[in-house]
N, C-alpha and C. Protein backbone atom coordinates (compact mmCIF):
# COMPACT_ATOMS: atom_id res chain seq x y z
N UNK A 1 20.71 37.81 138.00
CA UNK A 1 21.16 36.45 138.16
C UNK A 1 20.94 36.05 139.62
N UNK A 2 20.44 34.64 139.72
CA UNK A 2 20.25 34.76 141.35
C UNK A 2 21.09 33.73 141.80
N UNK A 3 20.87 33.62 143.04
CA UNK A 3 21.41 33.41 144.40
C UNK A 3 22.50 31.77 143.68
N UNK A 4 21.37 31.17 143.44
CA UNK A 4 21.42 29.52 142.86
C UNK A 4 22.44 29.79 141.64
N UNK A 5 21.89 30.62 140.60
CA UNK A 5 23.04 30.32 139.43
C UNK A 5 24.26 30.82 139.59
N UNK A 6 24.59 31.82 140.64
CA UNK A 6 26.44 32.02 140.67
C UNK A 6 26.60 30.51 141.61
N UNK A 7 26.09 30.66 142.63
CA UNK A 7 26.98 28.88 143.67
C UNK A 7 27.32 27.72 142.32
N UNK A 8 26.17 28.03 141.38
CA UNK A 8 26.52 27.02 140.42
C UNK A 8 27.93 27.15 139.42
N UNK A 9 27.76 28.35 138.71
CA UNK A 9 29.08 28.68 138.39
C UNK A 9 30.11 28.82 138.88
N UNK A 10 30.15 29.09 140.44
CA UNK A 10 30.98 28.72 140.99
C UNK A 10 31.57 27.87 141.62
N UNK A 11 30.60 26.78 141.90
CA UNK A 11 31.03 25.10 142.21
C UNK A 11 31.89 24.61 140.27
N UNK A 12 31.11 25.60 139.70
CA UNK A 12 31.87 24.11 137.84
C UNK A 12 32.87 24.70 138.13
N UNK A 13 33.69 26.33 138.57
CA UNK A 13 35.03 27.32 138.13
C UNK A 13 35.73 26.18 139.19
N UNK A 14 34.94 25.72 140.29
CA UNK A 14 36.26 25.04 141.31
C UNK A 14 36.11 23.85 140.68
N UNK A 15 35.67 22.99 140.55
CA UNK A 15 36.02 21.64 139.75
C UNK A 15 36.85 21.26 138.63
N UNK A 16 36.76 22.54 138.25
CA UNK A 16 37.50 23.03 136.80
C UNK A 16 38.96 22.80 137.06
N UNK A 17 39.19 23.98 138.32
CA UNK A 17 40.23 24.32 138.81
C UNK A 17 40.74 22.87 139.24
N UNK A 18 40.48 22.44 140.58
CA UNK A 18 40.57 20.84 141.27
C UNK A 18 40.97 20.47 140.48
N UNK A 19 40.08 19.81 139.14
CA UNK A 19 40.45 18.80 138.07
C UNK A 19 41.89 19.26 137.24
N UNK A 20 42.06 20.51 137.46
CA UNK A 20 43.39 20.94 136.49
C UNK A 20 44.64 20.59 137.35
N UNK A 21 44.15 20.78 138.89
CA UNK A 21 45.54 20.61 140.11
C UNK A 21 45.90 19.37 139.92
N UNK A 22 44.69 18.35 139.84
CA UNK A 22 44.47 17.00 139.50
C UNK A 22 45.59 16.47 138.89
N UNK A 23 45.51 16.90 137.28
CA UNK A 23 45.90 16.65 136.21
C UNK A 23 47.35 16.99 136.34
N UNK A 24 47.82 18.22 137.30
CA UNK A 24 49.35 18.91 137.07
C UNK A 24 50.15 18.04 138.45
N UNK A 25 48.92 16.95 139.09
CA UNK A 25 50.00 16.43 140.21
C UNK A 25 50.03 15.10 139.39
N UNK A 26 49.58 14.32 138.99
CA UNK A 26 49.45 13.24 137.91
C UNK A 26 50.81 13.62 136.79
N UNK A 27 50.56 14.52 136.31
CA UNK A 27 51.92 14.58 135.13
C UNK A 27 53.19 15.27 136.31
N UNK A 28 53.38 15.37 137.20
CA UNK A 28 54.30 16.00 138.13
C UNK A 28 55.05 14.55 138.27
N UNK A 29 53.80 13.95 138.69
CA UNK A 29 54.59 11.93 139.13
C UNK A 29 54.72 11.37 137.56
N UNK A 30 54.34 11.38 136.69
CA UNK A 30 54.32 11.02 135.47
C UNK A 30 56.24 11.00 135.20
N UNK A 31 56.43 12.51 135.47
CA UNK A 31 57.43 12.87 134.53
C UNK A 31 58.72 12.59 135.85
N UNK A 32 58.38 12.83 137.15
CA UNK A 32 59.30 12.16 138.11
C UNK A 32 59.74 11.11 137.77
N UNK A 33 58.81 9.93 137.30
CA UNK A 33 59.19 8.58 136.87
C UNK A 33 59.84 8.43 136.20
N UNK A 34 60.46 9.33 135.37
CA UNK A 34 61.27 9.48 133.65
C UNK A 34 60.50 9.21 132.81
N UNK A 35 59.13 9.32 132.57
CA UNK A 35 58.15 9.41 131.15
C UNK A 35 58.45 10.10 130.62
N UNK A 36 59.01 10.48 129.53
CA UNK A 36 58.97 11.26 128.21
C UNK A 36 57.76 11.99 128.22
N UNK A 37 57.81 13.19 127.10
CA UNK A 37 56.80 14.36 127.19
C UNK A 37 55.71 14.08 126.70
N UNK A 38 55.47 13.35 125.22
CA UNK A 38 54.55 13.35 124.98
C UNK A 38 53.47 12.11 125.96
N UNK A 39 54.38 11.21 126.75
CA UNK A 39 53.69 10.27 127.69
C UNK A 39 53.04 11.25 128.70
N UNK A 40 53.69 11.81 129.65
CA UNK A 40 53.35 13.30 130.35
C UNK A 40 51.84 14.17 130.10
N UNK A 41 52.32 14.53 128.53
CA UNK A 41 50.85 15.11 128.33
C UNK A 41 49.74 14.34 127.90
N UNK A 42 49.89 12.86 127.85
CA UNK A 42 48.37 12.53 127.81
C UNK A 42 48.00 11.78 128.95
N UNK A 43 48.98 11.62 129.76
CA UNK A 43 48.41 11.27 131.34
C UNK A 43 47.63 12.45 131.56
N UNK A 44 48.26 13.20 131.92
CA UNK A 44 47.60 14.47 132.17
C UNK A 44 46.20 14.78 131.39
N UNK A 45 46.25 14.55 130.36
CA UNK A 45 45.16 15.61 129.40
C UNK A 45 43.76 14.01 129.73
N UNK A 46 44.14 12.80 129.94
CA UNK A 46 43.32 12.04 130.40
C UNK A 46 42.76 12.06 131.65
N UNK A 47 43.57 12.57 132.92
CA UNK A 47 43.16 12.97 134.31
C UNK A 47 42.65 13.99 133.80
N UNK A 48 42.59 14.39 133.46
CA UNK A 48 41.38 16.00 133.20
C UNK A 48 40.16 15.91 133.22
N UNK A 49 40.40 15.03 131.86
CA UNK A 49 38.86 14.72 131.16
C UNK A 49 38.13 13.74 132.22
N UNK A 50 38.72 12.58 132.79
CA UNK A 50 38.32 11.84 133.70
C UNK A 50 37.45 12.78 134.73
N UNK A 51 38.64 13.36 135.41
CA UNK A 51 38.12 13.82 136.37
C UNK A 51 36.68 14.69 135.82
N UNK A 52 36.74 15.78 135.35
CA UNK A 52 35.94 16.30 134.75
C UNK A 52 34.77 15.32 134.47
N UNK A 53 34.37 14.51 133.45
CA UNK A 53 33.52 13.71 133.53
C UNK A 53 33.26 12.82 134.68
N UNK A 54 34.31 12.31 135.71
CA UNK A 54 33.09 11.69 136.69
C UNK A 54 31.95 13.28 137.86
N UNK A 55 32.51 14.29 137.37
CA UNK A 55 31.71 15.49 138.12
C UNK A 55 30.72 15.49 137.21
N UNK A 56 30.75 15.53 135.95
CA UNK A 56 29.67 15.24 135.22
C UNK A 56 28.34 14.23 135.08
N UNK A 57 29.16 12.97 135.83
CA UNK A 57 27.94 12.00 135.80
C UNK A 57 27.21 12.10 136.92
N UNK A 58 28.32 12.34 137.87
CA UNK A 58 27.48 12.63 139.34
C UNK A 58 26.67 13.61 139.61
N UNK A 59 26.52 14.62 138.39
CA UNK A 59 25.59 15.73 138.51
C UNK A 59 24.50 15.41 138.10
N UNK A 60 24.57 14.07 136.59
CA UNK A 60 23.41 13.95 136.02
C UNK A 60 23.17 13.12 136.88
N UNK A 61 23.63 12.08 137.38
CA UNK A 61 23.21 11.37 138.72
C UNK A 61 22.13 11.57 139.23
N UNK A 62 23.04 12.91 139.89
CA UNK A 62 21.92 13.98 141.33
C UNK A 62 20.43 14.83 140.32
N UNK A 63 20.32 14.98 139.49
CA UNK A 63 19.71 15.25 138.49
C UNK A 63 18.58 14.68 138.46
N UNK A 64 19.00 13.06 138.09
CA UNK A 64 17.86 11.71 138.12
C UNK A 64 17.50 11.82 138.80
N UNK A 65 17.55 11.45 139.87
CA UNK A 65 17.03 11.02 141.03
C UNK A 65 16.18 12.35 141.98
N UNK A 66 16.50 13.67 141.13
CA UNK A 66 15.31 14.62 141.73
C UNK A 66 15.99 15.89 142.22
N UNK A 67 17.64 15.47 142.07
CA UNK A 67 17.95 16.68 142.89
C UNK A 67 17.73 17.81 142.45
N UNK A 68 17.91 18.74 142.86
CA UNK A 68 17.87 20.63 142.43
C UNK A 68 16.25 21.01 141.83
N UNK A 69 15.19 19.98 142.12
CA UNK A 69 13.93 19.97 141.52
C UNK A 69 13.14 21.37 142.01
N UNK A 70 13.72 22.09 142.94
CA UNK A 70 12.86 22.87 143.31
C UNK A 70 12.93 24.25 143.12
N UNK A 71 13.42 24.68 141.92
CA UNK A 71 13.61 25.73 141.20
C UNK A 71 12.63 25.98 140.33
């Protein structure tokens, strides 16, 4: 496996991560506010996916436009 595909797996494991801290400080203020649980977990389970997908577009983004072409 080379050099390029762990930085890669290891940039998605931290975004992963980020996007989950994301999600647990979002339902932290969620539920401070007095939201009820099931309100709680889909703030949360929506900051996830959000987050998660805008790393996603910005990859296909960088993608378009040529990035990582030189592999």
């Amino acid at each position: 496996m080379g050099n390029a595909r762990v930085v890669r797996l290891l940039a998605t494991g931290l975004v992963v991560v980020l996007s989950a801290l994301v999600a647990l400080a979002v339902a932290w203020g969620t539920r401070s506010a007095g939201a009820n649980w099931p309100d709680v977990f889909q703030r949360a389970g929506s900051t996830f996916g959000g987050t998660v997908g805008v790393c996603a577009a910005l990859t296909a983004l960088y993608r378009a436009i040529g990035g990582g072409a030189d592999e």
